[in-house]
Every structure is written in C-alpha cells, then in structure tokens.
Protein backbone atom coordinates (compact mmCIF):
# COMPACT_ATOMS: atom_id res chain seq x y z
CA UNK A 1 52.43 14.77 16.31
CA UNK A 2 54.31 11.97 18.35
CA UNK A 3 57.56 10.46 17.57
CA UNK A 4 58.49 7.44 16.35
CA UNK A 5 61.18 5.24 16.44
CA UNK A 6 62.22 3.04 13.73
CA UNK A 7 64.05 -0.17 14.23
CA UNK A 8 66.08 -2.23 11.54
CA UNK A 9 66.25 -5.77 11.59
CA UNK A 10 68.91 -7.34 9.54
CA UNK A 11 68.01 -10.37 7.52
CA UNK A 12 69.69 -13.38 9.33
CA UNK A 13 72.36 -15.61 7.39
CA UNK A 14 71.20 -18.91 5.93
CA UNK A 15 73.15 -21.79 5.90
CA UNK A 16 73.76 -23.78 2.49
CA UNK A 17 75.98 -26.72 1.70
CA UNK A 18 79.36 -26.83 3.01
CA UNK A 19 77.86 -24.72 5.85
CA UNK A 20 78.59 -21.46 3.93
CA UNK A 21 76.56 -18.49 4.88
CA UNK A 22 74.20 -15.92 2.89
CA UNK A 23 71.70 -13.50 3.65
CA UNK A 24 69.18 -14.48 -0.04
CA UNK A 25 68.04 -17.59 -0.17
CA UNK A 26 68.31 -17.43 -4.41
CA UNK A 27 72.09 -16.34 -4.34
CA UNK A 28 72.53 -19.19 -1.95
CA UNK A 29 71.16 -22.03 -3.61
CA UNK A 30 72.75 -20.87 -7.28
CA UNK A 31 76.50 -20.13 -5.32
CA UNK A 32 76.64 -23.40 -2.80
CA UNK A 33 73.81 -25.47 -3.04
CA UNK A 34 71.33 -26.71 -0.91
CA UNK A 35 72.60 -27.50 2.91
CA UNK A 36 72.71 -31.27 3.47
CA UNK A 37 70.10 -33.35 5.01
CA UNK A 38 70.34 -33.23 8.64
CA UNK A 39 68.43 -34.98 11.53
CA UNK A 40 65.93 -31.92 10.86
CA UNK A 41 65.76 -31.42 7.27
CA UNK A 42 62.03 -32.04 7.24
CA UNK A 43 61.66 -29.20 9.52
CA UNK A 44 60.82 -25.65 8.46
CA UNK A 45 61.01 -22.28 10.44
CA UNK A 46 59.23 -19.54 9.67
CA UNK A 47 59.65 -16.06 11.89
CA UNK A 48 56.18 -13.92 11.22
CA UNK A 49 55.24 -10.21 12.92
CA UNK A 50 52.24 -9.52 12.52
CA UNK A 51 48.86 -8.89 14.39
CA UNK A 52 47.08 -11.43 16.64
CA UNK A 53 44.33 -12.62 13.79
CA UNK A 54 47.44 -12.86 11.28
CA UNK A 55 49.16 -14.72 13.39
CA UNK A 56 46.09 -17.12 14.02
CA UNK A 57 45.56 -17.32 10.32
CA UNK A 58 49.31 -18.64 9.66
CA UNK A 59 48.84 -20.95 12.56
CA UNK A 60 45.79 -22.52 11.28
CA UNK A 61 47.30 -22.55 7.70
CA UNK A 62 50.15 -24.17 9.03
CA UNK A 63 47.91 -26.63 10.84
CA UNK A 64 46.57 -27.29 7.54
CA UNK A 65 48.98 -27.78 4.88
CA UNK A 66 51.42 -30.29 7.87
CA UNK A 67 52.10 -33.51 6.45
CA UNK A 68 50.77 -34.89 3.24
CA UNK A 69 49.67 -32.54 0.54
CA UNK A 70 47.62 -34.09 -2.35
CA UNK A 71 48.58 -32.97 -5.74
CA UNK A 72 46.53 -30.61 -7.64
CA UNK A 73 43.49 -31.76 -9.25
CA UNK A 74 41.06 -29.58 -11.15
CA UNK A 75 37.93 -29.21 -9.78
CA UNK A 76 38.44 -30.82 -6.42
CA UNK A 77 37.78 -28.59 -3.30
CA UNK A 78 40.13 -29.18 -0.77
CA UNK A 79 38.75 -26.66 1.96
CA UNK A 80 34.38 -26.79 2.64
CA UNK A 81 33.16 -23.24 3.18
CA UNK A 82 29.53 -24.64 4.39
CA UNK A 83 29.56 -23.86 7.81
C-alpha cells in the first residue's frame, strides 16, 4: 500500500459590486450584486485540473463557443460529425 497525501484547496473569494468579497458565486450575486463593468468585463477565467485530453477538450470548446453564439434553433446542427 503507498501513502498518499491529500491537499485542500480553498475556494478563492469573488468579487461582487462594491468590491465586496464571497467565496459562492449564488450568495454573492443575491447579497451585493453583480461587480461593475470594468475594462475586462467581457473576459472570463476559468481555472481547470484535469488530464492532458480534458484539458484539450476545454480548450477546443473554448475555441468554439468565443465570440458570437447563435441562439437556439431546433433542428439546426451547429457541430458536423462527417469527418
């Protein structure tokens, strides 16, 4: 049997309007409010662990849902899986 060693990671604060701070994102935005529209607003950071064909999946779903997203309509395929 080997031994292990377990590691915590605490869940960082986020930052809402009136730059309070809060760990969940829910509590957050029902307490304060959304955080106001900086010169980055548009920007969103994601942290991910995972293994190197995970992480190539997010990337390439990242890749594909950057900029414009059309709205949902029925019976429209978005994503070809003919090779």
């Amino acid at each position: 049997m080997s031994d292990s060693t377990l590691f915590f990671i605490s869940e960082p604060q986020l930052e809402f309007a009136f730059s309070q701070l809060e760990e969940h994102p829910k509590d957050g935005l029902y307490l304060y409010g959304p955080a106001e529209r900086g010169e980055h607003s548009e920007t969103l950071k994601i942290g991910m662990i995972g293994t190197r064909d995970g992480l190539s999946k997010l990337d390439d779903f990242g890749k594909l849902v950057t900029g414009h997203i059309p709205p949902y309509v029925e019976d429209r395929v978005l994503i070809s899986t003919e090779s």
